[in-house]
C-alpha atoms as a PDB file:
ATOM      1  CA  UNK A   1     -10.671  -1.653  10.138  1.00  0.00           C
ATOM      2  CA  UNK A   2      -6.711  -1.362   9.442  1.00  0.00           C
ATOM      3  CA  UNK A   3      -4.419  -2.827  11.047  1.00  0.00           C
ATOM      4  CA  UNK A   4      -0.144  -1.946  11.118  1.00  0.00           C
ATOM      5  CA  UNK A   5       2.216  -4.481   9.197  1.00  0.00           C
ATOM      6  CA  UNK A   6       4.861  -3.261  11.238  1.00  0.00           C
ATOM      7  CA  UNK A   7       7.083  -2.039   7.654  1.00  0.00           C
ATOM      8  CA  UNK A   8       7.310  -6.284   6.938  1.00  0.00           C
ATOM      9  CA  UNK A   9       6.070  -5.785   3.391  1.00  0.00           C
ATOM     10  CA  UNK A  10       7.035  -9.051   3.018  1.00  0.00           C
ATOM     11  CA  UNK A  11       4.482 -10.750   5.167  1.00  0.00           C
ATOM     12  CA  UNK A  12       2.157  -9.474   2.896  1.00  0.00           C
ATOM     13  CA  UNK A  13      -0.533 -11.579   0.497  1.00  0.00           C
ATOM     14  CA  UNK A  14       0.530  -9.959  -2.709  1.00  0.00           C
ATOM     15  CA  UNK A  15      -3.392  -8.971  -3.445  1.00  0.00           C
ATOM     16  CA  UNK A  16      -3.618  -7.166   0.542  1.00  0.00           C
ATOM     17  CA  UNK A  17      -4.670  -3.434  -0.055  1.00  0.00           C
ATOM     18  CA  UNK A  18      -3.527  -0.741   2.535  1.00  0.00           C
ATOM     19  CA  UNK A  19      -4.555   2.313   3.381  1.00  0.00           C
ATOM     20  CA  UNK A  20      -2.069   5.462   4.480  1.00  0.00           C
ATOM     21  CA  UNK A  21      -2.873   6.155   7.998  1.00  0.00           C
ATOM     22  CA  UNK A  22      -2.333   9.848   6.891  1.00  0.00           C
ATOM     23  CA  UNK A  23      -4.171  10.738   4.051  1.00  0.00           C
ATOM     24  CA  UNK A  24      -6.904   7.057   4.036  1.00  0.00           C
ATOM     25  CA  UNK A  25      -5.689   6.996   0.143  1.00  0.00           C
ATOM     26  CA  UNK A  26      -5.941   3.018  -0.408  1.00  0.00           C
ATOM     27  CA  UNK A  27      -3.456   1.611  -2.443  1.00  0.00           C
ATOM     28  CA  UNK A  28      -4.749  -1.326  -4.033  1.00  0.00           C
ATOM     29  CA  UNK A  29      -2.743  -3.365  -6.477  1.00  0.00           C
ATOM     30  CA  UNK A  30      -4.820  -4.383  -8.833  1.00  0.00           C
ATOM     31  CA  UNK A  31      -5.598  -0.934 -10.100  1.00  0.00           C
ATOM     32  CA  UNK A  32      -1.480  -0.151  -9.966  1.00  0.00           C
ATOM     33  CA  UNK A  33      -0.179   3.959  -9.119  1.00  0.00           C
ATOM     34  CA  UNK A  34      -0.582   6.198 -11.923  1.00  0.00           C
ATOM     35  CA  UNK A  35       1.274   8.687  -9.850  1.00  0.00           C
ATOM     36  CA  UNK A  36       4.404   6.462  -9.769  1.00  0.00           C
ATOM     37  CA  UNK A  37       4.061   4.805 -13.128  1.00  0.00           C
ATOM     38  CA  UNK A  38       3.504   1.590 -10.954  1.00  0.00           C
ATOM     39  CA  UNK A  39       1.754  -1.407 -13.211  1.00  0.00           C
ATOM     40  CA  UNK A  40      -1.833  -3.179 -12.029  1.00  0.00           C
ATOM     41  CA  UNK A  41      -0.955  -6.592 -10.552  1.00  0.00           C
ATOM     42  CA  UNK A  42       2.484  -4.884  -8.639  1.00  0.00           C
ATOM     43  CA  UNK A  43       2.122  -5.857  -4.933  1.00  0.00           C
ATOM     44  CA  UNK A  44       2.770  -3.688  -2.091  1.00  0.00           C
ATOM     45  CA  UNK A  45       6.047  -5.388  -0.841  1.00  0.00           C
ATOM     46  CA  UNK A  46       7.068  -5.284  -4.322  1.00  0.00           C
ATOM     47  CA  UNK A  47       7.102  -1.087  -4.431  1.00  0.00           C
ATOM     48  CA  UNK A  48      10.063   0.541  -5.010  1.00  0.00           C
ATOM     49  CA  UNK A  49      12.029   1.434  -1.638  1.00  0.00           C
ATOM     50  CA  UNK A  50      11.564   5.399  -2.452  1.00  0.00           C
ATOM     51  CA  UNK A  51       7.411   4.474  -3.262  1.00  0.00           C
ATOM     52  CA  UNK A  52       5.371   6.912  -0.780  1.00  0.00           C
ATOM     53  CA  UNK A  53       2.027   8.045  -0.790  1.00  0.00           C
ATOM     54  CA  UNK A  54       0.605   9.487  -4.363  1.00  0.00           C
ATOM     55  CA  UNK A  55      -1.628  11.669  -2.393  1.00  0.00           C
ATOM     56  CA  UNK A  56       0.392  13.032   0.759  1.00  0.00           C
ATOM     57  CA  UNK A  57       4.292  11.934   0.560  1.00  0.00           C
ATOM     58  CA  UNK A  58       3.387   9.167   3.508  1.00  0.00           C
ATOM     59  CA  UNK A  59       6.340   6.674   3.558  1.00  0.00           C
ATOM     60  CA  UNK A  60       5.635   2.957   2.718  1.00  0.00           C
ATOM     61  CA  UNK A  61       6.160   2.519   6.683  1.00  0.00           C
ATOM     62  CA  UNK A  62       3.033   4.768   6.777  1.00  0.00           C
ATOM     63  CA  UNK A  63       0.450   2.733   5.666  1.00  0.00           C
ATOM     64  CA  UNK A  64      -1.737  -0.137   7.561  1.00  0.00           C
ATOM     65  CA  UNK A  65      -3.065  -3.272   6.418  1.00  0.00           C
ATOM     66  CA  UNK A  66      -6.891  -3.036   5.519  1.00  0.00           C
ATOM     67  CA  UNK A  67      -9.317  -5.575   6.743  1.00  0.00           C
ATOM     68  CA  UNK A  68     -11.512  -6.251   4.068  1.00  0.00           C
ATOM     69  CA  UNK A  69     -15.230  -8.309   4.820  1.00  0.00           C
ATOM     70  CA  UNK A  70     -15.099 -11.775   3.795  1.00  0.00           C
END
């Protein structure tokens, strides 16, 4: 289940994966972007403004909050 962060990045627990409501690619920050030469560890809110989707172009905007079991 996903749920919209309403573009607040920084509401965000820095570990919080999301998932582009487009394309379902999960961005997870622990594993980093290859695609955008972004390091493990580098948390969502912390993305460069111009950061969108490796997979489809989404914007940052474009991406919901994943609700992850216990």
């Amino acid at each position: 289940m996903s749920e919209a962060f309403f573009g607040d990045a920084s509401r965000l627990p820095a570990e919080a994966k999301l998932e582009c409501k487009i394309c379902w690619h999960v961005c997870d920050p622990a594993e980093g972007d290859a695609v955008w030469q972004v390091p493990p560890g580098t948390a969502f809110a912390n993305l460069p403004d111009h950061w969108s989707c490796p997979r489809c172009g989404a914007p940052k905007q474009g991406f919901l909050l994943l609700d992850e079991p216990g």
